[in-house]
C-alpha atoms as a PDB file:
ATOM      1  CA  UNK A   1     -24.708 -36.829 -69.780  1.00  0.00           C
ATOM      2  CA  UNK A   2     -24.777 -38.049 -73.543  1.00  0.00           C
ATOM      3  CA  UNK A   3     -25.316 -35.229 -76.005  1.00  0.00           C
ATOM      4  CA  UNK A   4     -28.776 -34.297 -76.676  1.00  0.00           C
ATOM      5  CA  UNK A   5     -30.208 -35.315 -73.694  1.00  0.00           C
ATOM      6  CA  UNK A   6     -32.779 -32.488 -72.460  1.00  0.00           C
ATOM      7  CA  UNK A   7     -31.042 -30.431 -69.762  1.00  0.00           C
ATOM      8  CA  UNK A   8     -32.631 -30.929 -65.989  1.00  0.00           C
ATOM      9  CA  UNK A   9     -33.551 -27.605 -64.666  1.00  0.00           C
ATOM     10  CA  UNK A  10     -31.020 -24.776 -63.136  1.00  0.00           C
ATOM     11  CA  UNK A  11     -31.047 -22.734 -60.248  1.00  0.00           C
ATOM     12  CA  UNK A  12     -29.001 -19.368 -60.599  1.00  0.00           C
ATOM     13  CA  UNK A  13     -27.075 -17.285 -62.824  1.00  0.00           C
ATOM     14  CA  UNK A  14     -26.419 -18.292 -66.740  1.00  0.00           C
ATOM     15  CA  UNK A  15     -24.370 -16.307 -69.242  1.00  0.00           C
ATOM     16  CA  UNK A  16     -25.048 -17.217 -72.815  1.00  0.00           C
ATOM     17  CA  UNK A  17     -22.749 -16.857 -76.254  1.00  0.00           C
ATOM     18  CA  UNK A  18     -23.611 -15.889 -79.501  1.00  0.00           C
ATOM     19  CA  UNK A  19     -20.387 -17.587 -80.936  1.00  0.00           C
ATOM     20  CA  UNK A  20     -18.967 -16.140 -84.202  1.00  0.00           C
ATOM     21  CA  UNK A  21     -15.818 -16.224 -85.682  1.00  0.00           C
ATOM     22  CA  UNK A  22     -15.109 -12.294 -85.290  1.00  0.00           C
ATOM     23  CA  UNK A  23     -17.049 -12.040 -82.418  1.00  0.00           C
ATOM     24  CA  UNK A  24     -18.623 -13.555 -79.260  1.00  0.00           C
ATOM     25  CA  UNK A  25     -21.941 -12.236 -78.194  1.00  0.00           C
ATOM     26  CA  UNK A  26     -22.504 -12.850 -74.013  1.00  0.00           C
ATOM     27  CA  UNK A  27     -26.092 -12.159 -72.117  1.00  0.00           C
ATOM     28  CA  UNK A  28     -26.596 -13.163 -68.314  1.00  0.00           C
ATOM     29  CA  UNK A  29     -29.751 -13.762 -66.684  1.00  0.00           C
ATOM     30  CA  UNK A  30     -30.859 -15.616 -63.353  1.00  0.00           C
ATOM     31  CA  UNK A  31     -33.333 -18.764 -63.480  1.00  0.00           C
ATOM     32  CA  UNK A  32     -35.269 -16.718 -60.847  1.00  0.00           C
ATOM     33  CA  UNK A  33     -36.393 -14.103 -62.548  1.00  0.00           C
ATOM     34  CA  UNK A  34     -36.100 -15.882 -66.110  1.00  0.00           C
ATOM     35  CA  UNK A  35     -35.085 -12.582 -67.701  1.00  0.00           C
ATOM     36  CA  UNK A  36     -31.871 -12.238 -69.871  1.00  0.00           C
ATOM     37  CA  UNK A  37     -30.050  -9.204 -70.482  1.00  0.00           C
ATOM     38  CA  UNK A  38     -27.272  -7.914 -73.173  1.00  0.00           C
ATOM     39  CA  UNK A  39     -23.714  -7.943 -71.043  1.00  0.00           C
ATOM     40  CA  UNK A  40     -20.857  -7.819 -73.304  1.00  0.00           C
ATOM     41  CA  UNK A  41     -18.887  -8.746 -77.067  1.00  0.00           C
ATOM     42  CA  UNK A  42     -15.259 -10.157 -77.340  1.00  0.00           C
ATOM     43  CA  UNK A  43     -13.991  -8.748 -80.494  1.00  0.00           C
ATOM     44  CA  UNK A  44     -10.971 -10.737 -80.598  1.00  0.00           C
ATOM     45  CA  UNK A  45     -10.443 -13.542 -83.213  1.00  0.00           C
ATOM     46  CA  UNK A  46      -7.772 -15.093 -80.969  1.00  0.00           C
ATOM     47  CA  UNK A  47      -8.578 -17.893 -78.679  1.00  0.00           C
ATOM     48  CA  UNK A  48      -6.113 -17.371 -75.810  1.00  0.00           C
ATOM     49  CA  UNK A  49      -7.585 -13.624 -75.358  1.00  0.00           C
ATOM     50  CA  UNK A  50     -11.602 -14.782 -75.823  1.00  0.00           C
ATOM     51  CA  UNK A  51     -10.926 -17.571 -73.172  1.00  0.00           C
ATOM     52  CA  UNK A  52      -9.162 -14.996 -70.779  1.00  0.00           C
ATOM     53  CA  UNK A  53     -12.107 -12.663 -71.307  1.00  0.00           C
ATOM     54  CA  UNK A  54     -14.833 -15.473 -70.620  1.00  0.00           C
ATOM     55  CA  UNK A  55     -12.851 -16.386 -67.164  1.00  0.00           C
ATOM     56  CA  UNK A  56     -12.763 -13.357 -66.189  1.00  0.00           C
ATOM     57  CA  UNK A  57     -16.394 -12.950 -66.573  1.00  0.00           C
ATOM     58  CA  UNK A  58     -17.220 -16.213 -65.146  1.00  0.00           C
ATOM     59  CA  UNK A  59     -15.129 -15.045 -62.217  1.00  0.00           C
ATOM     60  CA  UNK A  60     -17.156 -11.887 -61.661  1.00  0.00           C
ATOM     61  CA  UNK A  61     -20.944 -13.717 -62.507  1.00  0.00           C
ATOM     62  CA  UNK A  62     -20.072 -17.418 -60.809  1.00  0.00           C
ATOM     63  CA  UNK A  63     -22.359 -19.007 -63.312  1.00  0.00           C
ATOM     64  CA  UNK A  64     -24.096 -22.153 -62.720  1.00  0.00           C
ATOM     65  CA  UNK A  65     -24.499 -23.503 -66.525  1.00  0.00           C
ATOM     66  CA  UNK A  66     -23.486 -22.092 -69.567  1.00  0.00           C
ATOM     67  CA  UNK A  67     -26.061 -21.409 -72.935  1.00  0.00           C
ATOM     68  CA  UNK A  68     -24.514 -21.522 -76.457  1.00  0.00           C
ATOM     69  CA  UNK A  69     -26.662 -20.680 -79.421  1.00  0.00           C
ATOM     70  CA  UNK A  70     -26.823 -23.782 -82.242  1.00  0.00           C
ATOM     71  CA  UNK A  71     -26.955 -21.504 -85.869  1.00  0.00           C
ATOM     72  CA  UNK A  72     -28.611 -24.448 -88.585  1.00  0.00           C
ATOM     73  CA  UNK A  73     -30.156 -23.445 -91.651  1.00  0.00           C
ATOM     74  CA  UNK A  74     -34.035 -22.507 -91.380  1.00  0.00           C
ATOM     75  CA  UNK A  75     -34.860 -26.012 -92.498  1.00  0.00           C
ATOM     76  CA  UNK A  76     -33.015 -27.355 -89.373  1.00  0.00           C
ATOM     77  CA  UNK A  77     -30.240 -28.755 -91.340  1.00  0.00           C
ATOM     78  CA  UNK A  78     -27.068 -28.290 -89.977  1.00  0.00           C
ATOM     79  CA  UNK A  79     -24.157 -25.628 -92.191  1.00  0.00           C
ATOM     80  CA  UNK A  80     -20.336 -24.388 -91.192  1.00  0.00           C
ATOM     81  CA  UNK A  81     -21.039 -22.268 -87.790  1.00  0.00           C
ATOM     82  CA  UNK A  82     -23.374 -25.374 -86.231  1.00  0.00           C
ATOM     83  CA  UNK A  83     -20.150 -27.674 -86.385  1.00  0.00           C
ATOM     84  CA  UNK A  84     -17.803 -24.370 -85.168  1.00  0.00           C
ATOM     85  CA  UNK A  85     -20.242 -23.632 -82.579  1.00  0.00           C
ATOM     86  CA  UNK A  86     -20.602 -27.304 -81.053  1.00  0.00           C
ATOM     87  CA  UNK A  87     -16.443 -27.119 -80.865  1.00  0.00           C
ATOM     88  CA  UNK A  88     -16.774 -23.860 -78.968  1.00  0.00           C
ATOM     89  CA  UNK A  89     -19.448 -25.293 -76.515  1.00  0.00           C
ATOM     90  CA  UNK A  90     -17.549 -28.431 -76.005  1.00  0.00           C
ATOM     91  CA  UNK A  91     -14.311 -25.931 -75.471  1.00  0.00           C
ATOM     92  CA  UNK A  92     -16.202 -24.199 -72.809  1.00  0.00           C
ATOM     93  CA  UNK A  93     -17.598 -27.561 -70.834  1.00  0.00           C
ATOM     94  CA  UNK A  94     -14.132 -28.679 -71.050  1.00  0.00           C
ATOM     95  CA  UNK A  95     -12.078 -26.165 -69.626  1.00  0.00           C
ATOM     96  CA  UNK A  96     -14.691 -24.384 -67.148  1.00  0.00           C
ATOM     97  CA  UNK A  97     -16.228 -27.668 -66.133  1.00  0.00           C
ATOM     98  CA  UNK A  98     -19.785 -26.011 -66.156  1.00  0.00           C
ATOM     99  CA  UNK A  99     -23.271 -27.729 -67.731  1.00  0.00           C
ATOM    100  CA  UNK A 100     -23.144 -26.263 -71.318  1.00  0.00           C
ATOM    101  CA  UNK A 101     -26.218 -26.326 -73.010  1.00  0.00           C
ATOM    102  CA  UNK A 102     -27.128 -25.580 -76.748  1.00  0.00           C
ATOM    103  CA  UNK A 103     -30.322 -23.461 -77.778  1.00  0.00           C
ATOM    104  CA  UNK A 104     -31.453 -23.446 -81.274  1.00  0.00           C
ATOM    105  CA  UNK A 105     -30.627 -19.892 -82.397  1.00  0.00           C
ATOM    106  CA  UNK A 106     -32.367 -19.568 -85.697  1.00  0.00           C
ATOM    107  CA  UNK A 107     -33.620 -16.345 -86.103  1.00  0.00           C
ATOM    108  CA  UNK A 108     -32.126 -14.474 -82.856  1.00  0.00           C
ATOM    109  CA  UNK A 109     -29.730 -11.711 -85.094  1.00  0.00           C
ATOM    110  CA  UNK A 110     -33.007 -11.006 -86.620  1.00  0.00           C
ATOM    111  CA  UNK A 111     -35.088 -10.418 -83.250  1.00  0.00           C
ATOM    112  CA  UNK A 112     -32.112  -8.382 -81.712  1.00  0.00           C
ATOM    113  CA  UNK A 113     -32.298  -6.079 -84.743  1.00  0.00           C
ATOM    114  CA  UNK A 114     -35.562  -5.826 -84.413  1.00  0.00           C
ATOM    115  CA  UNK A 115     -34.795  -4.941 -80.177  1.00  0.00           C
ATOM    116  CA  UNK A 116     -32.114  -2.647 -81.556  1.00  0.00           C
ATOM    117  CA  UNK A 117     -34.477  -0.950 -83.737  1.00  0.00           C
ATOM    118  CA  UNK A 118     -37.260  -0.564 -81.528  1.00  0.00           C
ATOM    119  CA  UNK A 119     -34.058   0.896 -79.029  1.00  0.00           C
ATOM    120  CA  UNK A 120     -33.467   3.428 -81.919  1.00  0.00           C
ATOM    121  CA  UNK A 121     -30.321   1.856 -82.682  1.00  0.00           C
ATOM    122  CA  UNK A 122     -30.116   1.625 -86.453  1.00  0.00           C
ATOM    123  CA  UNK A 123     -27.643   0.314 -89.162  1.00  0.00           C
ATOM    124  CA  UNK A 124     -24.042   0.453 -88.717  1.00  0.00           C
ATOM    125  CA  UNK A 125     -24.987   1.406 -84.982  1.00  0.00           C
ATOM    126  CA  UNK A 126     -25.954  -1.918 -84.484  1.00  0.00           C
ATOM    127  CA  UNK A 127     -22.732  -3.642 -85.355  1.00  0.00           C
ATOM    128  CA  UNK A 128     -21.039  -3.015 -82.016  1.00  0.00           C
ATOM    129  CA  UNK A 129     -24.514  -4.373 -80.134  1.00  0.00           C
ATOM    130  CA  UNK A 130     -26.010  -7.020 -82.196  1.00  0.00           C
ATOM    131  CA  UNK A 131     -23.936 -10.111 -81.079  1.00  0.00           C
ATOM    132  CA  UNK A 132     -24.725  -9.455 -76.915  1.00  0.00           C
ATOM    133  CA  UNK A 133     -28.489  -8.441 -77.876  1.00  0.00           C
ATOM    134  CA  UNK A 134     -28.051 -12.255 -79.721  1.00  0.00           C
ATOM    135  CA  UNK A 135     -27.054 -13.897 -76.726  1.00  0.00           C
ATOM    136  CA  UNK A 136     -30.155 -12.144 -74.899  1.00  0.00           C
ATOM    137  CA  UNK A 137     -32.524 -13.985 -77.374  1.00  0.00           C
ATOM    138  CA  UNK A 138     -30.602 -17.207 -77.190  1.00  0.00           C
ATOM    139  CA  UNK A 139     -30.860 -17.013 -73.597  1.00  0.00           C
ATOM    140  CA  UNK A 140     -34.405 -15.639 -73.686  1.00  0.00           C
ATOM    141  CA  UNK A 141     -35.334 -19.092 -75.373  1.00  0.00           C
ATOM    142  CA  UNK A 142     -33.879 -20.982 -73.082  1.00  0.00           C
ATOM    143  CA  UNK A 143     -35.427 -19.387 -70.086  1.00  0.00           C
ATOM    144  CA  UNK A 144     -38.672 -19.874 -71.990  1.00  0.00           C
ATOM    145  CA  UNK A 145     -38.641 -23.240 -72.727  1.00  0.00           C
ATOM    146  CA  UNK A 146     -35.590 -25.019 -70.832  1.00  0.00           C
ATOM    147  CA  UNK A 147     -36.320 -28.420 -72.443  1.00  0.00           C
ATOM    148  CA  UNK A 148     -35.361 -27.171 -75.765  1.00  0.00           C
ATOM    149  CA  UNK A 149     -31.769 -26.772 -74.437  1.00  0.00           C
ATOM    150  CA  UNK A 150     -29.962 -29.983 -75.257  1.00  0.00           C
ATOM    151  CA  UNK A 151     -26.182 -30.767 -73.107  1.00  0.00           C
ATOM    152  CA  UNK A 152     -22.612 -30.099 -74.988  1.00  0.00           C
END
């Protein structure tokens, strides 16, 4: 499918990624109960070890589409991490041969602060959290409105 065609619904398990150059934020959640959940953070800068990491988990959840969150600016406009971000989508379609779908992520670090907070996990705390709690609100989103998510 060309890129930013609207996805077609799923049926199953979906992990999502907060991408980031230090780290990689990953939630899962199941179309059924259209619920996400924090899972995990790769801390590793190194590519061979992240990719590793995500087949392993892919292994263990058997995922039927992947969810990667699109950073822009808050006018929409696209900055560094949406071009880095697209690459690491198009990465994962490529080598796990799975529907990849971006989410507008504007705003999610914000919203799993706030989760964080509300959690009583404060400040420096947070730092170890906030990427997976990310991925929960990127996948969130999607769950709540799937036609938002556009193909890698």
């Amino acid at each position: 499918m060309p890129e930013g065609v609207p996805i077609n619904p799923l049926s199953g398990t979906l992990l999502a990624f907060d991408f980031g150059t230090k780290r990689i934020g990953i939630a899962v959640g199941n179309t059924v109960s259209a619920t996400a959940r924090p899972l995990t953070t790769i801390s590793d800068e190194k590519n061979d070890v992240r990719f590793a990491a995500i087949a392993a988990l892919l292994t263990e959840w058997q995922p039927v589409a992947l969810v990667v969150g699109l950073p822009c600016n808050d006018d929409g406009t696209p900055h560094e991490m949406t071009a880095l971000s697209r690459r690491f989508a198009n990465r994962l379609k490529g080598r796990f041969n799975l529907p990849t779908i971006l989410v507008d992520e504007r705003y999610t670090s914000a919203a799993a602060s706030s989760v964080l907070d509300e959690e009583g996990i404060h400040g420096r705390k947070q730092k170890s959290l906030i990427d997976q709690y990310a991925a929960q609100q990127i996948l969130q989103a999607y769950f709540d409105e799937p036609s938002a998510g556009i193909n890698a």
